[in-house]
N, C-alpha and C. Protein backbone atom coordinates (compact mmCIF):
# COMPACT_ATOMS: atom_id res chain seq x y z
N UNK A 1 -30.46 10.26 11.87
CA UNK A 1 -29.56 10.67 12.93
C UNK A 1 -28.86 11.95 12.47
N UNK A 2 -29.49 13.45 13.12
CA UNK A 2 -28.42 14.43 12.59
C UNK A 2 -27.79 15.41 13.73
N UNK A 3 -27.52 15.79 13.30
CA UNK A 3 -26.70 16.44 14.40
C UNK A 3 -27.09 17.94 14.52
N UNK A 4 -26.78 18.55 16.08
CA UNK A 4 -28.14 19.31 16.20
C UNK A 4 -27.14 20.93 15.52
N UNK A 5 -26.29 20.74 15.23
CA UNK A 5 -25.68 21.99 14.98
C UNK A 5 -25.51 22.07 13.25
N UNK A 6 -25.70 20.68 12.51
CA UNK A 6 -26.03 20.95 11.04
C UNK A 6 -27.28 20.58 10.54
N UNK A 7 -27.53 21.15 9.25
CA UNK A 7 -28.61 21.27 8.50
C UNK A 7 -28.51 20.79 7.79
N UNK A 8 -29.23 19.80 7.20
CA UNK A 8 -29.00 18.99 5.55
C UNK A 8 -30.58 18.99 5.29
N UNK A 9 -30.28 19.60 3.80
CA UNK A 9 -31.42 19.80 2.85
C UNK A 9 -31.34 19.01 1.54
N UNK A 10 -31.94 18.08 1.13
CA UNK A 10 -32.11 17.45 0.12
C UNK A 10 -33.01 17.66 -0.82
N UNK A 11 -32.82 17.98 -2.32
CA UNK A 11 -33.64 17.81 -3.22
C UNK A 11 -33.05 17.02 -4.92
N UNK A 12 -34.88 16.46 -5.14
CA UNK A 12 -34.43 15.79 -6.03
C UNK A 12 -34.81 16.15 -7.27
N UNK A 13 -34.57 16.38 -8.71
CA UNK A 13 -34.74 16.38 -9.53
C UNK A 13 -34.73 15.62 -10.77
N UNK A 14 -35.68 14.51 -11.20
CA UNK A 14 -36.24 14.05 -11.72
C UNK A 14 -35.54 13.90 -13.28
N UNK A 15 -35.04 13.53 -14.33
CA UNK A 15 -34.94 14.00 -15.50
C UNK A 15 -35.17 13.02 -16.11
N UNK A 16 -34.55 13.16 -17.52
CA UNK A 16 -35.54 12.00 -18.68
C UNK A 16 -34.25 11.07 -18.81
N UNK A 17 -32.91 11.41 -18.29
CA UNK A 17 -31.35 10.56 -18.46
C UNK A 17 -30.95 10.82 -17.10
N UNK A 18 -31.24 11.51 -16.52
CA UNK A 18 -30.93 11.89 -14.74
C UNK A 18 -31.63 11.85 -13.85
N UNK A 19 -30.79 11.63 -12.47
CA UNK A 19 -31.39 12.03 -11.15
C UNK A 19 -30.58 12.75 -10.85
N UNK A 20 -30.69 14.41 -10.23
CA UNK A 20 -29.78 15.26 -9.97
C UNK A 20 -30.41 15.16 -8.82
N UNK A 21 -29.21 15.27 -7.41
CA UNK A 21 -29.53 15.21 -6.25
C UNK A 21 -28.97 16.43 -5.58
N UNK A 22 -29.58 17.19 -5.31
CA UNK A 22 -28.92 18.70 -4.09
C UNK A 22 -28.66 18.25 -3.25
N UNK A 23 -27.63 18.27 -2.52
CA UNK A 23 -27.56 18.58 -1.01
C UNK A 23 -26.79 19.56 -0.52
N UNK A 24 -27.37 20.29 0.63
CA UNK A 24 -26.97 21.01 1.00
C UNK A 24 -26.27 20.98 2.90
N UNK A 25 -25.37 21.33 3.00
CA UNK A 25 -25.33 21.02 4.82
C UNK A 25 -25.13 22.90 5.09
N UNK A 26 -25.53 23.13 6.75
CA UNK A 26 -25.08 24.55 6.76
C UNK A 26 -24.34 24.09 8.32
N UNK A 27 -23.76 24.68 8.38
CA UNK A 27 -22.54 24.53 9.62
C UNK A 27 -22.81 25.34 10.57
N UNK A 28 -24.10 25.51 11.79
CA UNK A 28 -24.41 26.33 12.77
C UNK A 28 -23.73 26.21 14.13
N UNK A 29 -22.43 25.04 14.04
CA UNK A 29 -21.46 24.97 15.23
C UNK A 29 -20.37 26.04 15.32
N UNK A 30 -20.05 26.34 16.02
CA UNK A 30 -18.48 26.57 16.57
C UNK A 30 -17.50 26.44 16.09
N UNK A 31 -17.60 24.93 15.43
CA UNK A 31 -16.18 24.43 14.61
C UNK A 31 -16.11 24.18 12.97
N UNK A 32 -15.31 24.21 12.55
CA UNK A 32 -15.36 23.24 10.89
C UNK A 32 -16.10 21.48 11.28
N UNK A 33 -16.16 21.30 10.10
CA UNK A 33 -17.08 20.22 10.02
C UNK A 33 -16.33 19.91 8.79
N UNK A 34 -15.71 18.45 8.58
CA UNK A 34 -14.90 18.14 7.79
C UNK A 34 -16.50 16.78 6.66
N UNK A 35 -16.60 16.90 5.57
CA UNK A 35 -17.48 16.18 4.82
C UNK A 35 -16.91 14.99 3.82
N UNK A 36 -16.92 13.37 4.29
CA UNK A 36 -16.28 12.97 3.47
C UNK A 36 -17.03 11.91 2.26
N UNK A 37 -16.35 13.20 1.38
CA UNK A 37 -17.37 12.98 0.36
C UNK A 37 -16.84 13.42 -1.23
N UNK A 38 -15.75 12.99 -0.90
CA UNK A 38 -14.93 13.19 -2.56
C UNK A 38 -14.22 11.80 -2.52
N UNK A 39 -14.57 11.09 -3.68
CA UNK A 39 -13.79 9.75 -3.64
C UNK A 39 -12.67 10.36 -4.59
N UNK A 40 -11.72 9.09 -4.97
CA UNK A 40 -10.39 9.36 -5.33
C UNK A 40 -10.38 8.00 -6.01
N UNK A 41 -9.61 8.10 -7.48
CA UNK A 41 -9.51 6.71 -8.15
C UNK A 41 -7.73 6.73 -8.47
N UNK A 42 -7.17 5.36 -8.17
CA UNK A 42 -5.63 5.63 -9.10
C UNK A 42 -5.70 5.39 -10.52
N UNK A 43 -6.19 4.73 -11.21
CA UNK A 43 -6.56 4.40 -12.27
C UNK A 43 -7.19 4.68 -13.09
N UNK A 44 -7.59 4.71 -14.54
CA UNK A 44 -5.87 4.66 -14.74
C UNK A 44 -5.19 5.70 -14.71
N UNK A 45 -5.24 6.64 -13.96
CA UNK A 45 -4.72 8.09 -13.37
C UNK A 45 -4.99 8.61 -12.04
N UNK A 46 -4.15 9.21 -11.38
CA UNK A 46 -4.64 9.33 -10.06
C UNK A 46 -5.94 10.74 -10.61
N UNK A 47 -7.25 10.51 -9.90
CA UNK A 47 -8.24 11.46 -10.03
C UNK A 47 -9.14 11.72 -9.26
N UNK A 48 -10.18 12.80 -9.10
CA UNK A 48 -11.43 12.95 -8.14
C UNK A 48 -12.42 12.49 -8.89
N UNK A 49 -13.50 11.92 -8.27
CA UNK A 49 -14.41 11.25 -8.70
C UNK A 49 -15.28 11.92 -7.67
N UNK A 50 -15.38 13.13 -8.01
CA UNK A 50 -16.23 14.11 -6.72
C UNK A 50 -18.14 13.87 -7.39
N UNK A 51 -18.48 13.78 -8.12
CA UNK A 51 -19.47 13.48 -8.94
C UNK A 51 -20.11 11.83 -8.62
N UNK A 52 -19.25 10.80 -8.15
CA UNK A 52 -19.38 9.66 -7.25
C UNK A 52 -20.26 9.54 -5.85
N UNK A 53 -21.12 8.49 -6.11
CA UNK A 53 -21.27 8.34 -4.65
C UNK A 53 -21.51 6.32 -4.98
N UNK A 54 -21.89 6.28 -3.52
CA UNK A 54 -22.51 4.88 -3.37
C UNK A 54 -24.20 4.91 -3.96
N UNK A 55 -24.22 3.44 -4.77
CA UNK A 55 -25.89 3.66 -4.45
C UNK A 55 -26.25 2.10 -4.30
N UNK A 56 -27.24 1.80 -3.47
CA UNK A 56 -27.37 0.97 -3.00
C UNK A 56 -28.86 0.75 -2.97
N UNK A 57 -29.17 -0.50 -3.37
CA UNK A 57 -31.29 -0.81 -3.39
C UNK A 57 -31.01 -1.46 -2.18
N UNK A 58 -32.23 -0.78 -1.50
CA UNK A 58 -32.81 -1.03 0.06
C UNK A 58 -33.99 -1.64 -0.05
N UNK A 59 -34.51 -1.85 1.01
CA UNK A 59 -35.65 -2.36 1.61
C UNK A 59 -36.37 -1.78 2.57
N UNK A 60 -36.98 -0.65 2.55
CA UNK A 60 -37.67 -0.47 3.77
C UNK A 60 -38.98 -0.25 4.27
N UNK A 61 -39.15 -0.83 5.33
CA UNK A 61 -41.10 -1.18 5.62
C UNK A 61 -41.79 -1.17 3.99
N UNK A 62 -41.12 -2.33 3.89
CA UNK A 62 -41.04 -3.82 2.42
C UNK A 62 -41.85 -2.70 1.33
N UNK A 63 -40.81 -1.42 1.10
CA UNK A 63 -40.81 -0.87 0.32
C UNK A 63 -39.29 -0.81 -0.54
N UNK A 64 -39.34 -0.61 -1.89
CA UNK A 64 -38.03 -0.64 -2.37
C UNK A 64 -37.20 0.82 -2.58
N UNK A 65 -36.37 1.12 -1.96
CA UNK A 65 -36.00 2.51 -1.88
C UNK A 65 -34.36 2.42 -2.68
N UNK A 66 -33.71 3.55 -2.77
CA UNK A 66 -32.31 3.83 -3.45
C UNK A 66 -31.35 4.42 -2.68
N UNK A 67 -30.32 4.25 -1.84
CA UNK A 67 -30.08 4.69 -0.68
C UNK A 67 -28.42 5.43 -1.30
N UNK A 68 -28.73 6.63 -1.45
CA UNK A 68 -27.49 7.23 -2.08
C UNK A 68 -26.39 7.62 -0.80
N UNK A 69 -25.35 7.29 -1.49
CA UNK A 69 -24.36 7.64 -0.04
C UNK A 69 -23.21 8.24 -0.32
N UNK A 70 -22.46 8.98 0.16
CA UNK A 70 -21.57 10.26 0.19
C UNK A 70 -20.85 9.41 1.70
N UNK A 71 -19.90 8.52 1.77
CA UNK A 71 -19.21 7.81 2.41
C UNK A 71 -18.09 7.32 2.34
N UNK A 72 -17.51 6.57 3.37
CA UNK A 72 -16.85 5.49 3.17
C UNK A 72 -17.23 4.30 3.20
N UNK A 73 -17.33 3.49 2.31
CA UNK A 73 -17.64 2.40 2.21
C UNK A 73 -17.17 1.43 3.57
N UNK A 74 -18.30 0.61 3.91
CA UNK A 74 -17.75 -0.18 4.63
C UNK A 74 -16.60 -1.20 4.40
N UNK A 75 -15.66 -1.75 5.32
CA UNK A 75 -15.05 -2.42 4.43
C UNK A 75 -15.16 -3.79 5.11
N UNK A 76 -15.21 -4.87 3.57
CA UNK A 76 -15.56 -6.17 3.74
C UNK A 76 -14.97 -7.22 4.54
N UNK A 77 -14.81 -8.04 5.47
CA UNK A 77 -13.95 -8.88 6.04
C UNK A 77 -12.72 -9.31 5.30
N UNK A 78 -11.75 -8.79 6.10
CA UNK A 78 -10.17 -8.93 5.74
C UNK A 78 -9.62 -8.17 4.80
N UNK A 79 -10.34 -6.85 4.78
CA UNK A 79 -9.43 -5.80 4.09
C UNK A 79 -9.47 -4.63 5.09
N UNK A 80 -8.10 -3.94 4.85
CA UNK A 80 -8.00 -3.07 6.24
C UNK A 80 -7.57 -1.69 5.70
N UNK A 81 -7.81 -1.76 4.69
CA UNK A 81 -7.01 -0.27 3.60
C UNK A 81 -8.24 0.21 2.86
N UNK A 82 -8.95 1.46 2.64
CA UNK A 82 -10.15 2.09 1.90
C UNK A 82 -9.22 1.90 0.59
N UNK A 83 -8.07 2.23 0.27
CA UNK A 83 -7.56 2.97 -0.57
C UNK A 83 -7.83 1.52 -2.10
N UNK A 84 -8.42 2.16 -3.31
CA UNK A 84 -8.26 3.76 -3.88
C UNK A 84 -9.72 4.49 -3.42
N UNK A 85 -10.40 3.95 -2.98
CA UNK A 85 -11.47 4.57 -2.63
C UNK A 85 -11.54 5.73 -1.13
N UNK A 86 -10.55 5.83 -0.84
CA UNK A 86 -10.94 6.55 0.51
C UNK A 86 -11.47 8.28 0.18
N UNK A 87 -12.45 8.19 0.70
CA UNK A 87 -12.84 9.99 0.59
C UNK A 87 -12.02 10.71 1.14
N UNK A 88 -11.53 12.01 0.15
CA UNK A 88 -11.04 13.31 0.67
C UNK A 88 -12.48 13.94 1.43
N UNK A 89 -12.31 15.30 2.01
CA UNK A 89 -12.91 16.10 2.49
C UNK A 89 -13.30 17.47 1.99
N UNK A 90 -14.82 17.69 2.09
CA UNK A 90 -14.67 19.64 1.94
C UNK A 90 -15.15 19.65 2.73
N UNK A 91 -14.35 21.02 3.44
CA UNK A 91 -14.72 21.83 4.62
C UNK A 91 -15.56 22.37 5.15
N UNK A 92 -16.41 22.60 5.72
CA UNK A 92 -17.71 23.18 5.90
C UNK A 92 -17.17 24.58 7.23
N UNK A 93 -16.58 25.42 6.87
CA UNK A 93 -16.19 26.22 7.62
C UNK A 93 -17.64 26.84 8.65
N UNK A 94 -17.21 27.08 10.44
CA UNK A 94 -18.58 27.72 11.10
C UNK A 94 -19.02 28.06 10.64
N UNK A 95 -20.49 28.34 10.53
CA UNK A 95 -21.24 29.39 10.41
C UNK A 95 -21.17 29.72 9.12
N UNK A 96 -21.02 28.59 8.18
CA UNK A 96 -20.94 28.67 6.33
C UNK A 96 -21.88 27.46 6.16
N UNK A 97 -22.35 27.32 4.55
CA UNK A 97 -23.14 26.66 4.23
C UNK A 97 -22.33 25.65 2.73
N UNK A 98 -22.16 24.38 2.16
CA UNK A 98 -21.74 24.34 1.36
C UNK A 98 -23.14 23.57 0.84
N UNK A 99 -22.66 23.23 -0.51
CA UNK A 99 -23.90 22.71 -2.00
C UNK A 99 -23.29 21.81 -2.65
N UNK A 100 -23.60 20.45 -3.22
CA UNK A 100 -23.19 19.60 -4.01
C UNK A 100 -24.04 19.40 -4.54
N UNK A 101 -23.87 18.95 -6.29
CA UNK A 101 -24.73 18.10 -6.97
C UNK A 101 -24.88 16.87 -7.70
N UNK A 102 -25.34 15.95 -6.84
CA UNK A 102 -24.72 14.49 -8.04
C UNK A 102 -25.81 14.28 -8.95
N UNK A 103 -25.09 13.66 -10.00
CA UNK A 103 -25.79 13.03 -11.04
C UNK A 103 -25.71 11.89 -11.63
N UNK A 104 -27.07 10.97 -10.95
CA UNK A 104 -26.72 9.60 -11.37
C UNK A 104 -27.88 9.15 -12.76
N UNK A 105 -27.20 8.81 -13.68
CA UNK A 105 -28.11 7.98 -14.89
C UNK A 105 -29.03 7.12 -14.39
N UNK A 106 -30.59 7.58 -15.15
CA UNK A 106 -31.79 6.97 -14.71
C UNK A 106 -31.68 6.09 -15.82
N UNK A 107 -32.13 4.50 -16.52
CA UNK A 107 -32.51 3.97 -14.86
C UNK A 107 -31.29 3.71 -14.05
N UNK A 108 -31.08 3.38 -12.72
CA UNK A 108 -30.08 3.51 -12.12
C UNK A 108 -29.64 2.35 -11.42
N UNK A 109 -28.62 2.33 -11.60
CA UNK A 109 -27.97 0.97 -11.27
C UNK A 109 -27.35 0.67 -9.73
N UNK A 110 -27.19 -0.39 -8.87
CA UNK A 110 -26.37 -0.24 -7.61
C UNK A 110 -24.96 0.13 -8.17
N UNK A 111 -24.29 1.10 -7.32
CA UNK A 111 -22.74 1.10 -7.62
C UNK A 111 -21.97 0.59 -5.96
N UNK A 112 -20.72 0.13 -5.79
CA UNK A 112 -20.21 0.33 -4.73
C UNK A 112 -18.63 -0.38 -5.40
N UNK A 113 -17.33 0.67 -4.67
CA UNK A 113 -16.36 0.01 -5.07
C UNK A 113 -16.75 -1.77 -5.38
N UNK A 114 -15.44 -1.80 -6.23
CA UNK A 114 -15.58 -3.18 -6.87
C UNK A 114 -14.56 -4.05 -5.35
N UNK A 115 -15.30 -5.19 -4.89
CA UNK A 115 -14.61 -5.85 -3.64
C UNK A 115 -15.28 -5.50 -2.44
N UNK A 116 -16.52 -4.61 -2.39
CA UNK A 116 -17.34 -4.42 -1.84
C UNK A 116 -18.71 -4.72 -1.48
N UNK A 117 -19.59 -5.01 -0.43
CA UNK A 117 -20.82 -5.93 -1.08
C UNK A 117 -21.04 -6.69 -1.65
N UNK A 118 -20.36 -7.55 -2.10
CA UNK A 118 -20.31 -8.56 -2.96
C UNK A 118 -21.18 -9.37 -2.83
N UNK A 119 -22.69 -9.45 -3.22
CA UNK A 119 -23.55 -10.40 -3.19
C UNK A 119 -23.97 -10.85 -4.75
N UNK A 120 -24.49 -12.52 -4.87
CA UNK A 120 -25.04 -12.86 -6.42
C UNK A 120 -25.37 -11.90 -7.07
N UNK A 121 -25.57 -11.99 -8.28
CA UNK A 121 -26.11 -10.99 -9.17
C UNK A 121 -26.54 -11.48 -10.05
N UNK A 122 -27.68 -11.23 -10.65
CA UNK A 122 -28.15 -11.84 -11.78
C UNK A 122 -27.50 -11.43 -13.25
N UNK A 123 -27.50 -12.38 -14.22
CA UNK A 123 -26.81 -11.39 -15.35
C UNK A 123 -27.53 -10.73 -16.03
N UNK A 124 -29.19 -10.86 -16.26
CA UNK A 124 -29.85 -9.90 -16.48
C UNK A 124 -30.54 -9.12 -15.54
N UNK A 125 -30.18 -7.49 -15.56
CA UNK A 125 -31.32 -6.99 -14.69
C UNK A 125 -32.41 -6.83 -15.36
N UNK A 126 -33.67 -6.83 -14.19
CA UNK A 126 -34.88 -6.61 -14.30
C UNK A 126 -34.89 -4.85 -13.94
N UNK A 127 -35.92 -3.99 -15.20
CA UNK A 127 -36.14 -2.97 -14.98
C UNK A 127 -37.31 -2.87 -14.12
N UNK A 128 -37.21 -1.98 -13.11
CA UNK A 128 -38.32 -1.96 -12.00
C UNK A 128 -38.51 -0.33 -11.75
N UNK A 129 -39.31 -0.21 -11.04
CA UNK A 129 -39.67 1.23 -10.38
C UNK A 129 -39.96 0.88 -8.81
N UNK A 130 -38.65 1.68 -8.05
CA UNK A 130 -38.46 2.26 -7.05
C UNK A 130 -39.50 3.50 -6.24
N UNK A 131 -39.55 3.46 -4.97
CA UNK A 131 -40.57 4.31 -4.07
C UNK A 131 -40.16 5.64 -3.79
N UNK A 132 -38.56 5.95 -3.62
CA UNK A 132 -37.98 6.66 -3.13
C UNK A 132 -36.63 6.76 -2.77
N UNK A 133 -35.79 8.04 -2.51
CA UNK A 133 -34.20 7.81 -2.22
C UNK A 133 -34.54 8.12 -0.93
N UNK A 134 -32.79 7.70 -0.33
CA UNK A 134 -32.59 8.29 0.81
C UNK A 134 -31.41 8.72 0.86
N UNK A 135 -30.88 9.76 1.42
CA UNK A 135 -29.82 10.46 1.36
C UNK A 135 -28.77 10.12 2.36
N UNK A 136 -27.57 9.59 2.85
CA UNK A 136 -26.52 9.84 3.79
C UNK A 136 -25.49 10.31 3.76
N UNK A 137 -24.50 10.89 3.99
CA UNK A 137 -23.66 11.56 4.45
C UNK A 137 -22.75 11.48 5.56
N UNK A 138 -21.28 11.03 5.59
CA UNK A 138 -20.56 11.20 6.81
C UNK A 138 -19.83 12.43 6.75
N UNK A 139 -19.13 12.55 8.17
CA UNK A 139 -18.40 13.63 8.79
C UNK A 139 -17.85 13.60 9.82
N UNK A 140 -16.86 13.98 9.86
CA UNK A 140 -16.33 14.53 11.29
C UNK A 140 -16.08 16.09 11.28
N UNK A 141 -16.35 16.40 12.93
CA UNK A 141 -15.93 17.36 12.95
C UNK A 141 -14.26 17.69 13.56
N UNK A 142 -13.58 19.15 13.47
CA UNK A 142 -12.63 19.34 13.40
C UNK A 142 -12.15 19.09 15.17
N UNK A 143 -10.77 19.62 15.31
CA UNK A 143 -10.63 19.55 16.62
C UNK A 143 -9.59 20.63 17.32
N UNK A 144 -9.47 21.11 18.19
CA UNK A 144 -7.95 21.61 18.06
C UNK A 144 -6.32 21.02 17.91
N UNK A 145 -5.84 21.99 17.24
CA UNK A 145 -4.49 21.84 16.75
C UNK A 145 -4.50 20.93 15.68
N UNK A 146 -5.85 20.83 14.83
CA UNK A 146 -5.98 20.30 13.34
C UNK A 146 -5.14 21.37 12.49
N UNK A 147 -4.54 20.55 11.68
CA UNK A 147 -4.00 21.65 10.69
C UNK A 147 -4.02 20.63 9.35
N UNK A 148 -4.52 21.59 8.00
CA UNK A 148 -5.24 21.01 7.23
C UNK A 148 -3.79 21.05 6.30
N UNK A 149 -3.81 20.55 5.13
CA UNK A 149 -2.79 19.99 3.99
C UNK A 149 -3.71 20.55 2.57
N UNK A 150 -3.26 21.18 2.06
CA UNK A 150 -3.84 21.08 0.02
C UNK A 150 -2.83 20.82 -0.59
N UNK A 151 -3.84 19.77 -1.98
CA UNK A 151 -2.65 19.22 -2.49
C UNK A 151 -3.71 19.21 -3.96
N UNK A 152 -3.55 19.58 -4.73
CA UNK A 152 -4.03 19.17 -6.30
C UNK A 152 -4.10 18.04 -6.92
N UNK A 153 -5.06 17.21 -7.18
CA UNK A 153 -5.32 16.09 -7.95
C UNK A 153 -5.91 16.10 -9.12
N UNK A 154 -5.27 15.80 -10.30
CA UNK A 154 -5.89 16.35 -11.28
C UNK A 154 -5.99 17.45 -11.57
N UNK A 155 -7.56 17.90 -11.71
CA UNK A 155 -7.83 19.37 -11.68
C UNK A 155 -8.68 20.19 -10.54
N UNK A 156 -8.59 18.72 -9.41
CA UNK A 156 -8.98 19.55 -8.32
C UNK A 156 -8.26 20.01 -6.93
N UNK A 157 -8.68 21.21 -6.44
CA UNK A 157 -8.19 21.08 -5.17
C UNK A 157 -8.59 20.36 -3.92
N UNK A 158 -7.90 20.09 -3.24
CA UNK A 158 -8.64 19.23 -2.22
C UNK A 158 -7.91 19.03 -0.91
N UNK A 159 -8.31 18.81 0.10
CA UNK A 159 -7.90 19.25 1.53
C UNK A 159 -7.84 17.73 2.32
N UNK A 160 -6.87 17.70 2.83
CA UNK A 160 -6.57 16.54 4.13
C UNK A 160 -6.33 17.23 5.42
N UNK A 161 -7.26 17.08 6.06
CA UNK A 161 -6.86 17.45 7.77
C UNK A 161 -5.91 16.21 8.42
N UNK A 162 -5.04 16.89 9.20
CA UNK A 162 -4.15 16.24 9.90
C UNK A 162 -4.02 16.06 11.24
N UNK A 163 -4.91 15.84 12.03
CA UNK A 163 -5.00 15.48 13.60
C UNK A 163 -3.55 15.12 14.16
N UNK A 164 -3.41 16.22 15.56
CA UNK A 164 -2.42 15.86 16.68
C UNK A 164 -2.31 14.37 16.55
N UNK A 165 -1.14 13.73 17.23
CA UNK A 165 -0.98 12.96 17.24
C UNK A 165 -2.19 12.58 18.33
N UNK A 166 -2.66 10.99 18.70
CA UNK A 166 -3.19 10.34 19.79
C UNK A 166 -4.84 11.11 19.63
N UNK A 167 -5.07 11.97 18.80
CA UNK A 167 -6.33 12.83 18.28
C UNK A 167 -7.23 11.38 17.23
N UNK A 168 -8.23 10.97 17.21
CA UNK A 168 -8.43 9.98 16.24
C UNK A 168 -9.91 10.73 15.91
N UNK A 169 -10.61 11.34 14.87
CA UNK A 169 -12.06 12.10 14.87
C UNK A 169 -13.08 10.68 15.02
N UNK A 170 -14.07 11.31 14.95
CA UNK A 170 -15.16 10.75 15.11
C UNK A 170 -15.91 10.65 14.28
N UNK A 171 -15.98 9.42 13.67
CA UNK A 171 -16.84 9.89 11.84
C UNK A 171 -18.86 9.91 12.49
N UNK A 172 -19.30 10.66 11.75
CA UNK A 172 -21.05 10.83 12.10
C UNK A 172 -21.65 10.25 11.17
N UNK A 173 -22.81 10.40 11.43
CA UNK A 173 -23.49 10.41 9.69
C UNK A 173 -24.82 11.60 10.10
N UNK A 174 -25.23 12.01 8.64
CA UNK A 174 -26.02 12.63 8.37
C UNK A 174 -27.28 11.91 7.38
N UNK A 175 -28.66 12.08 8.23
CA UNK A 175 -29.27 11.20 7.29
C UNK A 175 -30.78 11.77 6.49
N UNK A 176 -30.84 11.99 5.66
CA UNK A 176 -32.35 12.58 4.97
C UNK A 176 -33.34 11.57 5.59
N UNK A 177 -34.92 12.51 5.25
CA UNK A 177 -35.69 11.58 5.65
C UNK A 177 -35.94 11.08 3.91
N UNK A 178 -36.83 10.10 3.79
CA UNK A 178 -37.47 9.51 2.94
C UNK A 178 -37.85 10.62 1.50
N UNK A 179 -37.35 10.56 0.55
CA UNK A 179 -37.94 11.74 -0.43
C UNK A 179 -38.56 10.63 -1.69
N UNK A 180 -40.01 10.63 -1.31
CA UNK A 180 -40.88 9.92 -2.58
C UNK A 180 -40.61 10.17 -4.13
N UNK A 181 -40.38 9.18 -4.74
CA UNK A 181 -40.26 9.57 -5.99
C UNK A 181 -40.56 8.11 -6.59
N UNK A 182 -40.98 8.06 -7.74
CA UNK A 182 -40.97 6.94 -8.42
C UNK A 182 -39.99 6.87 -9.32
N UNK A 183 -38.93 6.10 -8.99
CA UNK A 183 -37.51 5.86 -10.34
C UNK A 183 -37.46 4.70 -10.52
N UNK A 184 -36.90 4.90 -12.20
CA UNK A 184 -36.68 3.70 -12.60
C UNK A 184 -35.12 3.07 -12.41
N UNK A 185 -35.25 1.51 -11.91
CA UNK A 185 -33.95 1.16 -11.99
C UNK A 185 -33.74 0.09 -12.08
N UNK A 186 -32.37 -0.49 -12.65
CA UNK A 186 -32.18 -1.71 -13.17
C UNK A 186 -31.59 -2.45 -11.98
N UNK A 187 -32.29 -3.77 -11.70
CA UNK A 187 -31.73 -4.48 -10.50
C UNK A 187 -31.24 -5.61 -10.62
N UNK A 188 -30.35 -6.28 -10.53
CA UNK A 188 -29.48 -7.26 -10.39
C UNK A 188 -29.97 -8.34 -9.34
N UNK A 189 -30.35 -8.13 -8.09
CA UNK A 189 -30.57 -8.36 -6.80
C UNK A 189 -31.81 -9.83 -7.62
């Protein structure tokens, strides 16, 4: 599901201790395009954990895939607060392009805040080899009479948009197609 005014380009790079993942979005709308995709930890210091994402073993057409995510986590029955996990934002100003790179340790493990997903787990994982990632991404875009906030965390900068009152955005997602790869990863499941 993408949206017809951005571009997302994914690539993967392979290593002998890594998976470095590119992504790229380019912003061919009208407006900013807000990307949420910087998590935030309090503990034991307030910090960015911009290098973070979700990763999650899938299933699809009963293939085993790695479904990396640049989100907000869903949240589990009877919690109503993201926080410490809630993503900050970078901006994707019109008619600009931004670049991220994560890097997750091969073999690779599911991550998702702790209180999240919570299904059995085995206490030993089994090392396996995976078919492929898939990439997602949320966003909203901006609106009028947004006016944005910077505030320093740590050692980063980082931006909160502030919607009119009775204004609520619209979160999207952005989704890669299928990128084949054979990885190794340790599964719990």
């Amino acid at each position: 599901m993408n949206d017809e005014y951005l571009r997302l380009d994914v690539k993967c790079q392979l290593e002998e201790r890594f998976l470095r993942l590119t992504y790229s979005i380019e912003n061919r709308g009208g407006h900013d395009v807000y990307l949420l995709n910087r998590f935030f930890v309090t503990t034991p210091q307030l910090a960015i954990e911009a290098n973070r994402a979700l990763v999650i073993f899938d299933m699809i057409s009963y293939e085993n895939i790695v479904r990396v995510e640049k989100c907000a986590p869903t949240l589990p029955k009877g919690r109503t607060v993201y926080r410490p996990y809630v993503p900050l934002v970078s901006p994707v100003r019109a008619g600009k392009k931004y670049q991220d790179v994560i890097s997750i340790a091969v073999p690779i493990e599911e991550w998702q805040p702790p209180g999240y997903g919570q299904v059995p787990r085995l206490e030993k994982p089994r090392l396996r080899t995976f078919g492929g990632i898939v990439f997602r991404i949320d966003y909203y875009w901006s609106a009028a009479g947004v006016q944005e906030r910077s505030q320093t965390i740590g050692n980063d900068q980082v931006v909160t948009p502030v919607f009119p009152p009775g204004i609520i955005p619209t979160t999207q997602t952005l989704r890669s197609g299928l990128i084949r790869l054979n990885i190794r990863v340790l599964d719990r499941r």
